[in-house]
Protein backbone atom coordinates (compact mmCIF):
# COMPACT_ATOMS: atom_id res chain seq x y z
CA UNK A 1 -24.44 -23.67 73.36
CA UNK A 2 -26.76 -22.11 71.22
CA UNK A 3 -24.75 -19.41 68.21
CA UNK A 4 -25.80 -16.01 68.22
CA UNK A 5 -27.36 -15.10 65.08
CA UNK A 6 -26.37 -11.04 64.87
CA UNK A 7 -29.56 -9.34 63.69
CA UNK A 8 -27.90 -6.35 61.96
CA UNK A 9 -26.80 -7.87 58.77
CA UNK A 10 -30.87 -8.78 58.95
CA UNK A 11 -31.86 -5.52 58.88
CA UNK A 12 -29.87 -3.88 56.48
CA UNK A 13 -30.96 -6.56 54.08
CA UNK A 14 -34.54 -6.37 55.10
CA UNK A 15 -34.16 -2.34 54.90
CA UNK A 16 -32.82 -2.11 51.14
CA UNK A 17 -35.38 -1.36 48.68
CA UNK A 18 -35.20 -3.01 45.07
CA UNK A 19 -34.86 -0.19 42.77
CA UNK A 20 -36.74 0.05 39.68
CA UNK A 21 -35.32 0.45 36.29
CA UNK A 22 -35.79 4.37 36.24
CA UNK A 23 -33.83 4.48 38.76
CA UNK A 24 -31.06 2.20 38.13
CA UNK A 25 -30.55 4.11 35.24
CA UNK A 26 -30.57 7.39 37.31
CA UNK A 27 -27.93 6.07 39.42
CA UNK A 28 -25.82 5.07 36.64
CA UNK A 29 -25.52 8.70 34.86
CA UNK A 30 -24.75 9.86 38.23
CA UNK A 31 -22.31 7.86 39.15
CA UNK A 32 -20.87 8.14 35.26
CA UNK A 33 -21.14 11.66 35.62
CA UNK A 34 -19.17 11.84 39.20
CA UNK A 35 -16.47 9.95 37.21
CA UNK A 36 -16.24 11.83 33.98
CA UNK A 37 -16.17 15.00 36.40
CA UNK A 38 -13.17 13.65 38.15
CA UNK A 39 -11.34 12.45 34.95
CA UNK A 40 -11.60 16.02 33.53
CA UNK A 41 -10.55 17.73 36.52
CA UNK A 42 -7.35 15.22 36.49
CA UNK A 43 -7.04 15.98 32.82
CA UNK A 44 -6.75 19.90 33.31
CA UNK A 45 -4.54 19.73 36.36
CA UNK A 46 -2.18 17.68 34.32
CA UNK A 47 -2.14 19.61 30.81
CA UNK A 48 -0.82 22.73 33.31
CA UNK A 49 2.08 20.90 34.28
CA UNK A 50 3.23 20.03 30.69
CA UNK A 51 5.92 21.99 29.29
CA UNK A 52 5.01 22.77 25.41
CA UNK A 53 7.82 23.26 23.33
CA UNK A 54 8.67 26.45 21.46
CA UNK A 55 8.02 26.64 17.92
CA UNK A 56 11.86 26.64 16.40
CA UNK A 57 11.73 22.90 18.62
CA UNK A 58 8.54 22.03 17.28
CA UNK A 59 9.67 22.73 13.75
CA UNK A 60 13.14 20.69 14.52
CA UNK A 61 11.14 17.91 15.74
CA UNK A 62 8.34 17.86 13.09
CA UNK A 63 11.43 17.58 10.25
CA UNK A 64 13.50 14.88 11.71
CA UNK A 65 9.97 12.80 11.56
CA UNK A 66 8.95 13.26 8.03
CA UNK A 67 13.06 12.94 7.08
CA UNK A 68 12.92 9.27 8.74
CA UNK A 69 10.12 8.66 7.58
CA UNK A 70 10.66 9.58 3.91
CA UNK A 71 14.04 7.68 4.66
CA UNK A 72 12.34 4.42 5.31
CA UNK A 73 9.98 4.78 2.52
CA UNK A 74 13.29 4.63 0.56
CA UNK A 75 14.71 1.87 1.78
CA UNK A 76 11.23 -0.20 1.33
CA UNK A 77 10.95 0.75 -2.20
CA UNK A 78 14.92 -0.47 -3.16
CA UNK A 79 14.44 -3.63 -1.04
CA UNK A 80 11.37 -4.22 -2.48
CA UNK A 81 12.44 -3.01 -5.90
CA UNK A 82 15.59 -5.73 -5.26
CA UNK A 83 12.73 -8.16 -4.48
CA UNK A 84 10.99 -8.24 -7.36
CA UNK A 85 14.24 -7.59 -10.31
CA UNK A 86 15.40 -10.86 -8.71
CA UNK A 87 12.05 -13.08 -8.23
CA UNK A 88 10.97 -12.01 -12.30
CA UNK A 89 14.65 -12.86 -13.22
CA UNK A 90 14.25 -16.27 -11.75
CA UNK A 91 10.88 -16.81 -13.73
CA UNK A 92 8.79 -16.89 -10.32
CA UNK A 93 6.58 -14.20 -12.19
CA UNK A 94 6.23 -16.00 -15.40
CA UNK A 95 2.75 -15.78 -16.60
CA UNK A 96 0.94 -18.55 -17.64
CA UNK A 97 -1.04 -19.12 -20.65
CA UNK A 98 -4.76 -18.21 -20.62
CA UNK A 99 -6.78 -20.25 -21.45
CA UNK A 100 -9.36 -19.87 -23.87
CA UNK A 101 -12.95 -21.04 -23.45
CA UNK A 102 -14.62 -21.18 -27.40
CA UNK A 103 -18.05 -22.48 -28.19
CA UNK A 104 -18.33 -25.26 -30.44
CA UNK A 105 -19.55 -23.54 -33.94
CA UNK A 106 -23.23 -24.37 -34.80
CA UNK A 107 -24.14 -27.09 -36.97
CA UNK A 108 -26.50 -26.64 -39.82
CA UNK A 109 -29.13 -28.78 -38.40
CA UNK A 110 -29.50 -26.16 -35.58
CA UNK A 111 -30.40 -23.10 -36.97
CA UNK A 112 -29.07 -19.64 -34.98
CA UNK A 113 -31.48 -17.21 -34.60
CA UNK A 114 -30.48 -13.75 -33.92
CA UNK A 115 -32.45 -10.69 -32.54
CA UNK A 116 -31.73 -7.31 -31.96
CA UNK A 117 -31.03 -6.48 -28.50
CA UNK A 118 -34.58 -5.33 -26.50
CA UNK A 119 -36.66 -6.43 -29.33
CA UNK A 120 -40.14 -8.49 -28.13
CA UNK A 121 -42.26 -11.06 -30.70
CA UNK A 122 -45.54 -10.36 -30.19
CA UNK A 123 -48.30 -12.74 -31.80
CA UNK A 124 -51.25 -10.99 -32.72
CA UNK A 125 -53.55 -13.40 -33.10
């Protein structure tokens, strides 16, 4: 027995146009536009349902988070003030001696010739 081949699935294919760039790119800001729409209208429906708080808990709320946080900044500094007492009292911090780089003074086979800064010799001649 012979398979039916269904035509349909032909014709659809047959029936879709390729779509130039122009309007790829057409399709795209509308179908980026349909979605930003949406997102927006989500976004207002759900900033209605939000209860703001008053100002005396705003105030509260704003305080307890710079206190902690000025709290922490605390503790960092002692820990790392701790730190580094005990690491230079060790000698982990101990500098070590620079080192010089000197130029061996001339000789007075080679004479040294010194001119001002910017000045040009010019030969005339």
């Amino acid at each position: 027995m012979a398979k039916k081949v269904s035509k349909g699935k032909q014709d659809t294919q047959s029936r879709k146009q390729k779509l130039g760039f122009w309007q790829k790119l057409a399709k795209s800001f509308a179908v980026t536009g349909k979605k930003l729409k949406t997102f927006f209208t989500n976004l207002r429906s759900e900033l209605k349902r939000v209860i703001w708080p008053d100002r005396k808990r705003l105030i509260q709320s704003t305080a307890t988070v710079i206190a902690i946080c000025l709290m922490f900044g605390l503790i960092l500094f002692f820990i790392d003030s701790v730190l580094s007492g005990t690491l230079n009292a060790i000698g982990f911090y101990e500098p070590k001696p620079a080192t010089v780089v000197t130029q061996p003074a001339p000789t007075e086979s080679e004479p040294v010739v010194t001119e001002p800064a910017g000045s040009e010799t010019t030969n005339d001649g």
